[in-house]
C-alpha atoms as a PDB file:
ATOM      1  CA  UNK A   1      28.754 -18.860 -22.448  1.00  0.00           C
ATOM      2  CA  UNK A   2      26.709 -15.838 -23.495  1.00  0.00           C
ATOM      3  CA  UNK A   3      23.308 -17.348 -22.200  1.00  0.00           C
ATOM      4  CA  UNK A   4      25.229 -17.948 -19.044  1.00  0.00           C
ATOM      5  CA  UNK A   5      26.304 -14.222 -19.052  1.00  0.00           C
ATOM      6  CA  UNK A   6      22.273 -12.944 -20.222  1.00  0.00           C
ATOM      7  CA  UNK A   7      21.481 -15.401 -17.253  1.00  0.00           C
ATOM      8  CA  UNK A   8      23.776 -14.112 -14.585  1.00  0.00           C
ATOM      9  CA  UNK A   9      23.294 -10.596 -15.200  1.00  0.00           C
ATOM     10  CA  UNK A  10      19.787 -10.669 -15.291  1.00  0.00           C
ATOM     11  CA  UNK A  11      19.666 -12.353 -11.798  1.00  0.00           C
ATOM     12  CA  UNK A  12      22.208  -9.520 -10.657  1.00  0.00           C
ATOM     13  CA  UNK A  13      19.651  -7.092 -11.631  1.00  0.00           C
ATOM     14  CA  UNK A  14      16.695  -8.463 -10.287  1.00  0.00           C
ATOM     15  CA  UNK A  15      18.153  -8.789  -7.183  1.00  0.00           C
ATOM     16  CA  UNK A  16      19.347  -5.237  -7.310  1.00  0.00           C
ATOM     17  CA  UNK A  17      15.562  -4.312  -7.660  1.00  0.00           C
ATOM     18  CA  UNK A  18      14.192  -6.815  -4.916  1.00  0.00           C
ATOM     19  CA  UNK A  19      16.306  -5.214  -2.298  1.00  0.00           C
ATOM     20  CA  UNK A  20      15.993  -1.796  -3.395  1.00  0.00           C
ATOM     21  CA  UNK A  21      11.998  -2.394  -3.598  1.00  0.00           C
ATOM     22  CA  UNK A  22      12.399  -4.370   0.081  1.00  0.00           C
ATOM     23  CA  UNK A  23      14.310  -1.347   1.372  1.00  0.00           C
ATOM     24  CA  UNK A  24      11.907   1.628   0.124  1.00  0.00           C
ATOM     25  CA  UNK A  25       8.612  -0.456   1.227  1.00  0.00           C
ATOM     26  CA  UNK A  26      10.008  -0.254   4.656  1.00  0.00           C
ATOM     27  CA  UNK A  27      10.848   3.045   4.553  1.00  0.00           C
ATOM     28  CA  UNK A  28       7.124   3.662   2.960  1.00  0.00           C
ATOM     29  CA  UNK A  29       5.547   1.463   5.700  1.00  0.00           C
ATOM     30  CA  UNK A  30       7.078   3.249   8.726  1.00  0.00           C
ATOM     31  CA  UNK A  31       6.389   6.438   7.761  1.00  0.00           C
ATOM     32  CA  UNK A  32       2.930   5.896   6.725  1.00  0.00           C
ATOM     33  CA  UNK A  33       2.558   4.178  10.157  1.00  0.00           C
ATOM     34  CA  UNK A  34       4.310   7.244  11.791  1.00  0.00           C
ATOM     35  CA  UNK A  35       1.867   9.732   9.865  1.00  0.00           C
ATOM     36  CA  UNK A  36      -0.766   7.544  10.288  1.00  0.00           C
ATOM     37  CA  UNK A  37      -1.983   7.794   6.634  1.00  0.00           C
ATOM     38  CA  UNK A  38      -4.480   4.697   6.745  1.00  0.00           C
ATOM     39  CA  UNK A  39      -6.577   6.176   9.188  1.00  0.00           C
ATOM     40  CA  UNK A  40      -6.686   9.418   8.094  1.00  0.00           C
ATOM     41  CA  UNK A  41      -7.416   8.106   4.798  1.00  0.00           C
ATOM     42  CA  UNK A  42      -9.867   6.511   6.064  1.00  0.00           C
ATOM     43  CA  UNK A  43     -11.624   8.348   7.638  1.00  0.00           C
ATOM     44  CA  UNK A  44     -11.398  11.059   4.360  1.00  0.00           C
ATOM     45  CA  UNK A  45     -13.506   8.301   2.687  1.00  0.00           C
ATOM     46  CA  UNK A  46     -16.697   7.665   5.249  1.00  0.00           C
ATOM     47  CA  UNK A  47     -16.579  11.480   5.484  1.00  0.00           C
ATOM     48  CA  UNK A  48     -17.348  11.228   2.000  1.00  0.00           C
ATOM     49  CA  UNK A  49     -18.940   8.047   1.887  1.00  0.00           C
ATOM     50  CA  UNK A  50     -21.644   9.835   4.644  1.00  0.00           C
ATOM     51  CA  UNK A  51     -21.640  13.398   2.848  1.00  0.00           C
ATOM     52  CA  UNK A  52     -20.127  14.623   6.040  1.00  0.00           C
ATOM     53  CA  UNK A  53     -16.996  16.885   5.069  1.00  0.00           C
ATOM     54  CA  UNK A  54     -17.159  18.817   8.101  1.00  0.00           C
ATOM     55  CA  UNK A  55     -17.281  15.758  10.634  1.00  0.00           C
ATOM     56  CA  UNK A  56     -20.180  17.234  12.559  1.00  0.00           C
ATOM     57  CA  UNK A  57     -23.053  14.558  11.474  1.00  0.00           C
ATOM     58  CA  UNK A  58     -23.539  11.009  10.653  1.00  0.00           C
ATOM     59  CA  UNK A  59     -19.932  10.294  10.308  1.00  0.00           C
ATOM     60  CA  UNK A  60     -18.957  11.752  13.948  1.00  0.00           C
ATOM     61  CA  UNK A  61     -21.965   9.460  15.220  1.00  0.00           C
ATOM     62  CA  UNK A  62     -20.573   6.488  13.507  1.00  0.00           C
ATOM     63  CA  UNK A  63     -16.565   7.190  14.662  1.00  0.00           C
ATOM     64  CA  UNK A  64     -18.117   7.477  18.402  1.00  0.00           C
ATOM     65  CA  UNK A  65     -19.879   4.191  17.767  1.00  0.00           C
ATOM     66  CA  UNK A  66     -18.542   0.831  19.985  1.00  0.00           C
ATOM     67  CA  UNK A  67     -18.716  -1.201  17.151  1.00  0.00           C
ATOM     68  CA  UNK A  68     -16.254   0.794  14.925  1.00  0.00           C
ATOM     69  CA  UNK A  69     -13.991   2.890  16.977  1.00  0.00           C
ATOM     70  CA  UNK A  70     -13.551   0.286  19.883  1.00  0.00           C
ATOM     71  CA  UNK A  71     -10.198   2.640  21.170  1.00  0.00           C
ATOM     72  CA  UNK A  72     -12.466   6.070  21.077  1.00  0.00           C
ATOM     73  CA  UNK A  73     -14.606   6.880  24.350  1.00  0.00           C
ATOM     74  CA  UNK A  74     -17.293   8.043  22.451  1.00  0.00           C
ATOM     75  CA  UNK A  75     -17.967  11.566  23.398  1.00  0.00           C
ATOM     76  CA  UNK A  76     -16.048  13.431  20.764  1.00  0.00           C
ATOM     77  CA  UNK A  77     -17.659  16.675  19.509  1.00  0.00           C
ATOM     78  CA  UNK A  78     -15.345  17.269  16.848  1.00  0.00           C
ATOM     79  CA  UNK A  79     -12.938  15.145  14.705  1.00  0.00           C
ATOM     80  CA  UNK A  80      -9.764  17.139  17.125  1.00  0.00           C
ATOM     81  CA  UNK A  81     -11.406  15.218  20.281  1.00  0.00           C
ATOM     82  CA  UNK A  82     -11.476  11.849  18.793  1.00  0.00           C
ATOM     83  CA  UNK A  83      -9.076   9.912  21.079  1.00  0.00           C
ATOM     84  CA  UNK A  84      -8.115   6.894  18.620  1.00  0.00           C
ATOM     85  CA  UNK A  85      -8.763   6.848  14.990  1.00  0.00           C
ATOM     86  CA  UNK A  86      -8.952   3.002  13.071  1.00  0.00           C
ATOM     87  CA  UNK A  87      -6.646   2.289  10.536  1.00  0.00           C
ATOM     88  CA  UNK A  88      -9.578  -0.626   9.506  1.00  0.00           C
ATOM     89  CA  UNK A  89     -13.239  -0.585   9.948  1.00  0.00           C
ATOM     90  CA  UNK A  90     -14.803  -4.435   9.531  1.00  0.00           C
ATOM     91  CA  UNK A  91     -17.753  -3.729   6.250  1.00  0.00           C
ATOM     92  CA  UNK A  92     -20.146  -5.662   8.841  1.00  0.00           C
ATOM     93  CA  UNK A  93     -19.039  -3.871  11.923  1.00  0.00           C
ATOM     94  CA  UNK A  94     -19.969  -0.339   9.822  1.00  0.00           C
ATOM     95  CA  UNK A  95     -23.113  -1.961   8.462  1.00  0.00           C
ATOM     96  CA  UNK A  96     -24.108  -2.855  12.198  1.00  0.00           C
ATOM     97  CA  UNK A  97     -23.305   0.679  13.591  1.00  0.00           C
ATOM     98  CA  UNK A  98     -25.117   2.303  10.383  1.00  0.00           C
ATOM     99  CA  UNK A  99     -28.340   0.270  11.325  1.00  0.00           C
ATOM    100  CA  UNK A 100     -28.142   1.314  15.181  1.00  0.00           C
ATOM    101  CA  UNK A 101     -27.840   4.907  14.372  1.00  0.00           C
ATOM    102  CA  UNK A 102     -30.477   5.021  11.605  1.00  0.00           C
ATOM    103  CA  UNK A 103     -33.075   3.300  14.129  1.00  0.00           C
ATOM    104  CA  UNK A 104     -33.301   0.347  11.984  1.00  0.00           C
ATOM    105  CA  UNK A 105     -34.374  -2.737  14.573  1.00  0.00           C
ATOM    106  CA  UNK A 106     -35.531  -6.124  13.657  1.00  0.00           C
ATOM    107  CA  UNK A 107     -39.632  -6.792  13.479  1.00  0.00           C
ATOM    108  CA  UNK A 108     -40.530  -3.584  12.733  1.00  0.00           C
ATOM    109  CA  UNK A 109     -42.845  -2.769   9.360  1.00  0.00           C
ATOM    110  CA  UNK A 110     -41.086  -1.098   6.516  1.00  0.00           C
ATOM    111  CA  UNK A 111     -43.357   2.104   7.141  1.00  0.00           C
ATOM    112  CA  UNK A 112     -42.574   2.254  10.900  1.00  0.00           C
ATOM    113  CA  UNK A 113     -38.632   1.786   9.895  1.00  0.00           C
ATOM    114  CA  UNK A 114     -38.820   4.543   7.113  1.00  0.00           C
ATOM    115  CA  UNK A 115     -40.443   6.573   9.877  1.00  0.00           C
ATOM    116  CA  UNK A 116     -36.993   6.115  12.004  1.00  0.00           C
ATOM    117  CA  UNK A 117     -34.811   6.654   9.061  1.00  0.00           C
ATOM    118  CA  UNK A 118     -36.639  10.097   8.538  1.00  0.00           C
ATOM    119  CA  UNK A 119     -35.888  10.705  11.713  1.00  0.00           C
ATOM    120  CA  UNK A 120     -32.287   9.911  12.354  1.00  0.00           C
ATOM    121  CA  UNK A 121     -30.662  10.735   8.843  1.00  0.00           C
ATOM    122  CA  UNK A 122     -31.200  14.125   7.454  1.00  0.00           C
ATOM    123  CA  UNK A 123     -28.841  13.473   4.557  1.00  0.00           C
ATOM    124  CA  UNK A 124     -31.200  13.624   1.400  1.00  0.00           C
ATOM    125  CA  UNK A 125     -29.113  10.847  -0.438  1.00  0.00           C
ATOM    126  CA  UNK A 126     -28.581   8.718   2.458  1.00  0.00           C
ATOM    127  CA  UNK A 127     -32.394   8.619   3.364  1.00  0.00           C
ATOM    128  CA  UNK A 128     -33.104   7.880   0.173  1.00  0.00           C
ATOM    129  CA  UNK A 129     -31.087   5.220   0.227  1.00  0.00           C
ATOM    130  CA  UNK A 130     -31.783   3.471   3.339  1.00  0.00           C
ATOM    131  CA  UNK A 131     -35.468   3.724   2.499  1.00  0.00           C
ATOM    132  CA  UNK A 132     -34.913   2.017  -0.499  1.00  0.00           C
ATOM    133  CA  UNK A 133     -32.850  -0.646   1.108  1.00  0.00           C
ATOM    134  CA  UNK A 134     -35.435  -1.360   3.461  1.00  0.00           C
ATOM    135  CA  UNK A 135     -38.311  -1.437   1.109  1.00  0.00           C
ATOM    136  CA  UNK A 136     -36.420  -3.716  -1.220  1.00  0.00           C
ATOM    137  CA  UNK A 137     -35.884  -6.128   1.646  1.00  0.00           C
ATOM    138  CA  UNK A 138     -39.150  -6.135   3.095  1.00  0.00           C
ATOM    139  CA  UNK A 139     -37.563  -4.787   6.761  1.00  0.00           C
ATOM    140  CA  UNK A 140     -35.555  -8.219   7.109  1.00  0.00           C
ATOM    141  CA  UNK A 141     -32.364  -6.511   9.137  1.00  0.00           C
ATOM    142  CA  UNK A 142     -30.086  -9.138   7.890  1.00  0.00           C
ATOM    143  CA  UNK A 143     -30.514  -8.392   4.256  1.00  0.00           C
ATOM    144  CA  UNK A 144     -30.470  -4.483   4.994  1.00  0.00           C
ATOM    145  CA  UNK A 145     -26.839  -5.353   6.620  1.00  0.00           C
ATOM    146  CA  UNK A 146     -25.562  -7.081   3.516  1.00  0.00           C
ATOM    147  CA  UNK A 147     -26.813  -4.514   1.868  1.00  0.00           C
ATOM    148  CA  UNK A 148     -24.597  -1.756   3.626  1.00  0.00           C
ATOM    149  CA  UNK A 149     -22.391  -3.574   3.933  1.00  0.00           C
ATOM    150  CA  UNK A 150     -21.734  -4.229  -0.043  1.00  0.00           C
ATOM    151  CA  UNK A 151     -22.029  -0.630  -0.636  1.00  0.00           C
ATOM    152  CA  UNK A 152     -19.335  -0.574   1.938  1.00  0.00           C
ATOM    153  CA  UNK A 153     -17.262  -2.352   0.496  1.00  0.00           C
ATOM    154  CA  UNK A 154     -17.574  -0.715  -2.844  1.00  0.00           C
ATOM    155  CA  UNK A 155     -16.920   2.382  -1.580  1.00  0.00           C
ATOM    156  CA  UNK A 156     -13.511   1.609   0.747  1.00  0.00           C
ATOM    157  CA  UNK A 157     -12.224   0.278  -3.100  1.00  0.00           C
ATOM    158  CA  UNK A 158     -11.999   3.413  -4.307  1.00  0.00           C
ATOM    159  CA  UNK A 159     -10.552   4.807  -1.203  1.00  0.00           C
ATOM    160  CA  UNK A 160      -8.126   2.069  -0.702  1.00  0.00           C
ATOM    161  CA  UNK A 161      -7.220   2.990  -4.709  1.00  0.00           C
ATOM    162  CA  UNK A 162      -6.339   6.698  -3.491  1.00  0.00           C
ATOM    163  CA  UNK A 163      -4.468   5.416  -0.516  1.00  0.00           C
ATOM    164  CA  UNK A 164      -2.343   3.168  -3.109  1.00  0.00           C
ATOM    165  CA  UNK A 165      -1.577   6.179  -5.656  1.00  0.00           C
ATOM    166  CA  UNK A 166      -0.503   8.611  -2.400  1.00  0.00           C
ATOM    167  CA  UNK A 167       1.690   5.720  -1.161  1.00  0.00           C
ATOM    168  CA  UNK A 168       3.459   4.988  -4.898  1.00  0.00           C
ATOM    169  CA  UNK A 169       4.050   8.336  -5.132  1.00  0.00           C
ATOM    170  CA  UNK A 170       5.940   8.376  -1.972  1.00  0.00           C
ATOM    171  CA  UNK A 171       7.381   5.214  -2.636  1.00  0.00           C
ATOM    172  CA  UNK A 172       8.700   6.610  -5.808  1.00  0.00           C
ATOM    173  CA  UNK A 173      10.274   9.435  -4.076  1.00  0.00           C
ATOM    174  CA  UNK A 174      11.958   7.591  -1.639  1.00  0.00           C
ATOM    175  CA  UNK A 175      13.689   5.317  -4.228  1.00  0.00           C
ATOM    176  CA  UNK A 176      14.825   8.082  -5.937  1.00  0.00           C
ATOM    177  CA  UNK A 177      16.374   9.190  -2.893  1.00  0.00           C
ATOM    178  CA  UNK A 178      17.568   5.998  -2.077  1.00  0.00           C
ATOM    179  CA  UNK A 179      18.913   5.229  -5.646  1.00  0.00           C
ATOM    180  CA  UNK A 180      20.856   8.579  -5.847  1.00  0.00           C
ATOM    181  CA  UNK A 181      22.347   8.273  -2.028  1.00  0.00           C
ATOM    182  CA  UNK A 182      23.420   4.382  -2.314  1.00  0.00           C
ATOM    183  CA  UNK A 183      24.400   4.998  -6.401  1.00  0.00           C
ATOM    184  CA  UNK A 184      22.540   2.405  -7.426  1.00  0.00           C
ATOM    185  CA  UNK A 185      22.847   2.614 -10.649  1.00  0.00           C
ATOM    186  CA  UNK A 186      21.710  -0.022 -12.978  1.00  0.00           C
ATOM    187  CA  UNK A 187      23.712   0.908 -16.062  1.00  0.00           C
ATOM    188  CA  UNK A 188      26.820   0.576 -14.230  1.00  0.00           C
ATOM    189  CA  UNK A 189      25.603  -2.107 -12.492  1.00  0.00           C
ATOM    190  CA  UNK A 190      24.806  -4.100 -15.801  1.00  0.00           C
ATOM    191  CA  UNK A 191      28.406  -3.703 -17.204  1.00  0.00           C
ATOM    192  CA  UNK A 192      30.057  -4.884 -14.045  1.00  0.00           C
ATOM    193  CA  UNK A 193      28.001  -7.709 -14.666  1.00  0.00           C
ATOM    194  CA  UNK A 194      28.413  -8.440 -17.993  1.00  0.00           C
ATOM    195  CA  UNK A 195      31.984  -8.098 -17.294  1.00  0.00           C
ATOM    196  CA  UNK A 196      32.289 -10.274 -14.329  1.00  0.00           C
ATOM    197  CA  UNK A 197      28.966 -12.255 -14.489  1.00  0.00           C
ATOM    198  CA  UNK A 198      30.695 -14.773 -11.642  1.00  0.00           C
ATOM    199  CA  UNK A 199      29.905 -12.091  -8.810  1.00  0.00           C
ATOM    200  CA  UNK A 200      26.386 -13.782  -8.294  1.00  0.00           C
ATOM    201  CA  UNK A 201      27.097 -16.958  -8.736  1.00  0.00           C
ATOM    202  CA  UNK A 202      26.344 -17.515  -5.307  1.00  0.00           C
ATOM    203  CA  UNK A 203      23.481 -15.779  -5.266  1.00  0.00           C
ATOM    204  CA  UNK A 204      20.086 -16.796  -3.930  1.00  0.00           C
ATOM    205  CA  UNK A 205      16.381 -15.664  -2.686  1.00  0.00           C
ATOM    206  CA  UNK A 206      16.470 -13.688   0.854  1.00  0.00           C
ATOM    207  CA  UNK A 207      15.432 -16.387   3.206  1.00  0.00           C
ATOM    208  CA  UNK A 208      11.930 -16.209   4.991  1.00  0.00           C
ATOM    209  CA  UNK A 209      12.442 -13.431   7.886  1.00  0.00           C
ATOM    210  CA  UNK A 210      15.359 -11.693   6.441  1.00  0.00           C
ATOM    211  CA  UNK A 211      14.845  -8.398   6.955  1.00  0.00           C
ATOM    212  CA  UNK A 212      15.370  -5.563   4.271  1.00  0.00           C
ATOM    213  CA  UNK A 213      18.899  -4.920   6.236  1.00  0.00           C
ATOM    214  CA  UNK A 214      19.612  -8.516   5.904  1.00  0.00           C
ATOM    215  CA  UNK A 215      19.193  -8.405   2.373  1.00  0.00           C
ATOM    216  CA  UNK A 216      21.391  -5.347   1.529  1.00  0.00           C
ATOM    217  CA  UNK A 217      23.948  -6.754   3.277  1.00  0.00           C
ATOM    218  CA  UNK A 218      24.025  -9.443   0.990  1.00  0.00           C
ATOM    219  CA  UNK A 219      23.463  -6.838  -1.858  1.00  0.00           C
ATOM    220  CA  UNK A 220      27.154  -5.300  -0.537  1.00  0.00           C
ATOM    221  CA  UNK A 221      28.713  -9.046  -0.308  1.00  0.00           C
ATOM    222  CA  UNK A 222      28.531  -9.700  -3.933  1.00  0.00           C
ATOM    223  CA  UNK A 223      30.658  -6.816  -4.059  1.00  0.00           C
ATOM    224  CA  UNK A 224      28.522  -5.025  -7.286  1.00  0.00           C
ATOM    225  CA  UNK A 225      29.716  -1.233  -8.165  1.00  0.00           C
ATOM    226  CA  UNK A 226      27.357   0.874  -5.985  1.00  0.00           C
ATOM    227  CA  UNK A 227      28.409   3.206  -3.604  1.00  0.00           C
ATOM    228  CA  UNK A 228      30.417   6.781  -3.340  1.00  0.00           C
ATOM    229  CA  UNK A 229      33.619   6.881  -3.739  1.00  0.00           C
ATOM    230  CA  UNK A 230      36.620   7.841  -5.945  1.00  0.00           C
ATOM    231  CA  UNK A 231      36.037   5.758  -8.488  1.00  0.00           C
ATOM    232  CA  UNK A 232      32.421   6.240  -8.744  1.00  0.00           C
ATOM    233  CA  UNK A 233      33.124  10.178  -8.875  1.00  0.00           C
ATOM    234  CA  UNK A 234      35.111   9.851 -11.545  1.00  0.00           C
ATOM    235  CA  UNK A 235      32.947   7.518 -13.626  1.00  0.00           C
ATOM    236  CA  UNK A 236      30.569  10.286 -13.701  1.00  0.00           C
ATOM    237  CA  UNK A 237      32.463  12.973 -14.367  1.00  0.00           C
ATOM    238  CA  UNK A 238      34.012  11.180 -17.480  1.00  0.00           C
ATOM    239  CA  UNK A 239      32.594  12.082 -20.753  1.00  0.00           C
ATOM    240  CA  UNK A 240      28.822  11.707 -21.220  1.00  0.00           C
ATOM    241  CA  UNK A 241      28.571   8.746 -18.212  1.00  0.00           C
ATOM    242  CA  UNK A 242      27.201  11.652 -15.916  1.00  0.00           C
ATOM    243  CA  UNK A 243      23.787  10.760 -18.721  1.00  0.00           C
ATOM    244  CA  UNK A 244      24.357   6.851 -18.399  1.00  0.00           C
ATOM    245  CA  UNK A 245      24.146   7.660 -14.233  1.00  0.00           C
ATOM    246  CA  UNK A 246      20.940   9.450 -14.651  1.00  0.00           C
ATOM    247  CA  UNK A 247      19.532   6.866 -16.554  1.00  0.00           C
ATOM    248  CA  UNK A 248      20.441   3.965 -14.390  1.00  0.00           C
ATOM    249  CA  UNK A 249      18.844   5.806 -11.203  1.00  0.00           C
ATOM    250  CA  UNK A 250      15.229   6.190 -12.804  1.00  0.00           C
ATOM    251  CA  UNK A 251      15.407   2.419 -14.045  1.00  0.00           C
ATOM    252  CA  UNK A 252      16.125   1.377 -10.780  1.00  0.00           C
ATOM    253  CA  UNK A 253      13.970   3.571  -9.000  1.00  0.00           C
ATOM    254  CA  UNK A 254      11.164   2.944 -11.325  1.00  0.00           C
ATOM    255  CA  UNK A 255      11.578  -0.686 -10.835  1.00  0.00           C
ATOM    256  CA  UNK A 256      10.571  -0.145  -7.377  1.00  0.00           C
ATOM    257  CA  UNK A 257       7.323   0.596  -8.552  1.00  0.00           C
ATOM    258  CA  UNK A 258       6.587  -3.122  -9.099  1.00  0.00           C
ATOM    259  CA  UNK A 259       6.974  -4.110  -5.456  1.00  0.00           C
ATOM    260  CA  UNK A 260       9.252  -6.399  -3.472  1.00  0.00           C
ATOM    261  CA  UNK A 261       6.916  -9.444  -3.998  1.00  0.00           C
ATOM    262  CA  UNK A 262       7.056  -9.591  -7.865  1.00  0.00           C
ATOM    263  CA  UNK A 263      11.119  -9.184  -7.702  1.00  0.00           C
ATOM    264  CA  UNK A 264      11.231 -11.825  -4.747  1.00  0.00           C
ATOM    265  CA  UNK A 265       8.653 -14.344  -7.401  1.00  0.00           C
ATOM    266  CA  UNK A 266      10.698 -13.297 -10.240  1.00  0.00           C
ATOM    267  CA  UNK A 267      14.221 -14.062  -8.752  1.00  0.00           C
ATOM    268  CA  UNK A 268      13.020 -17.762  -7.475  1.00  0.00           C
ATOM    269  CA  UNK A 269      12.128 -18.356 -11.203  1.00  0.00           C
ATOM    270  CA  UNK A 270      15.213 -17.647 -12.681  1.00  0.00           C
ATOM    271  CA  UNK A 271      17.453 -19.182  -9.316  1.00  0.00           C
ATOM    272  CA  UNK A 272      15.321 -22.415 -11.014  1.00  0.00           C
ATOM    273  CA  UNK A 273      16.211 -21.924 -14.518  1.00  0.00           C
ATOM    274  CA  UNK A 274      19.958 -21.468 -13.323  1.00  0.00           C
ATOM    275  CA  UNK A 275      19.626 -24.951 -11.478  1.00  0.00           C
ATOM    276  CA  UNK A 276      18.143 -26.526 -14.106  1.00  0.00           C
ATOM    277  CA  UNK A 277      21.198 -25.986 -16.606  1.00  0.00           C
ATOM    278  CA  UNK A 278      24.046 -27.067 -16.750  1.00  0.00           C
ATOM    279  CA  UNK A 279      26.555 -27.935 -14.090  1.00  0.00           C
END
């Protein structure tokens, strides 16, 4: 009986988190989408990535460039006339509009090449290291694209790493939010489970294409304690519970943090182990 309880109100709870964490990545998705924080991010990092803070060089070139702003025209003069900005430049694509711009063409000797590079890219750093990309590959411009393309690639980690912390801590702030609104609070939660561990008995993984909305509706069915209303009021305004309430908030809104994906994995595994028991 009490590894049946330990079992039941641990799946209570991890499908508490799962559709809190489904409900706040939605709400994190549209309004990154709505702000458009990928492509400003973005383009942040090849302004960096091209030592071109004030968008007036190498970086404008490459954002007017076919190959990696297909939506643009290609005449902007400043970043405020750019017509379409990528959420997602393809490493090769970059690499391919990189070599265009530098003068880099195929057949060419390295000292004729280095001649173009001197040209086209007045960026100390940059020339030095597209010269040393084509002098380590002998001019071949297949090798110079994997080349660029690589450092690419290294580079967009770091920004795709700042584009992760800016979106967890706006993920985190909308569970909060959420949490505190809904009274989701996993302290209260937990003894209504403990007390009553048949309310998910029935319970099982969202099905593929359930929506968040789907989900918390069947959050609501299994009729847990979360909500405002009379009785909730007063369990927080009784003794020290308003600390309890507090508590139960972070832990669910921290919980958050580990995404829908590892609650969805973790509630499968222990829907199994309940299977496997005992009927």
């Amino acid at each position: 009986m009490f590894g049946s309880t330990v079992l039941e109100l641990t799946l209570g709870l991890i499908f508490t988190f799962l559709i809190v964490s489904l409900v706040t990545s939605t709400a994190t998705e549209a309004l990154a989408s709505a702000l458009s924080w990928r492509a400003d991010n973005l383009l942040q990092g090849v302004k960096q990535l091209l030592n071109d803070p004030q968008f007036t060089g190498l970086a404008l070139r490459v954002y007017n460039h076919g190959l990696v702003n297909t939506q643009a025209n290609g005449t902007a003069a400043t970043q405020a006339n750019l017509t379409a900005i990528p959420s997602y430049i393809d490493p090769k694509q970059f690499a391919s509009a990189l070599i265009d711009l530098a003068g880099i063409s195929p057949g060419v000797a390295v000292p004729a090449l280095q001649a173009k590079i001197n040209a086209t890219v007045t960026d100390p750093q940059l020339n030095s290291m597209l010269n040393g990309m084509v002098a380590r590959t002998g001019g071949d411009i297949n090798q110079i694209n994997s080349a660029i393309t690589a450092w690419f690639n290294q580079s967009m980690d770091h920004v795709a790493g700042v584009y992760k912390r800016k979106t967890q801590a706006w993920a985190l702030a909308i569970a909060v939010i959420l949490t505190i609104a809904l009274n989701l609070d996993t302290v209260r939660i937990a003894q209504a489970l403990w007390d009553q561990p048949m309310l998910v008995k029935g319970l099982a993984p969202p099905a593929v294409g359930e929506t968040a909305a789907d989900a918390f509706n069947q959050l609501q069915s299994l009729g847990l304690p979360f909500g405002w209303d009379k009785e909730a009021l007063k369990y927080i305004t009784t003794g020290p519970n308003w600390i309890f309430a507090i508590a139960g908030w972070l832990i669910t809104a921290v919980a958050t943090l580990f995404g829908a994906p590892f609650w969805f994995d973790t509630l499968q595994k222990f829907v199994q182990l309940r299977g496997a028991g005992a009927k």
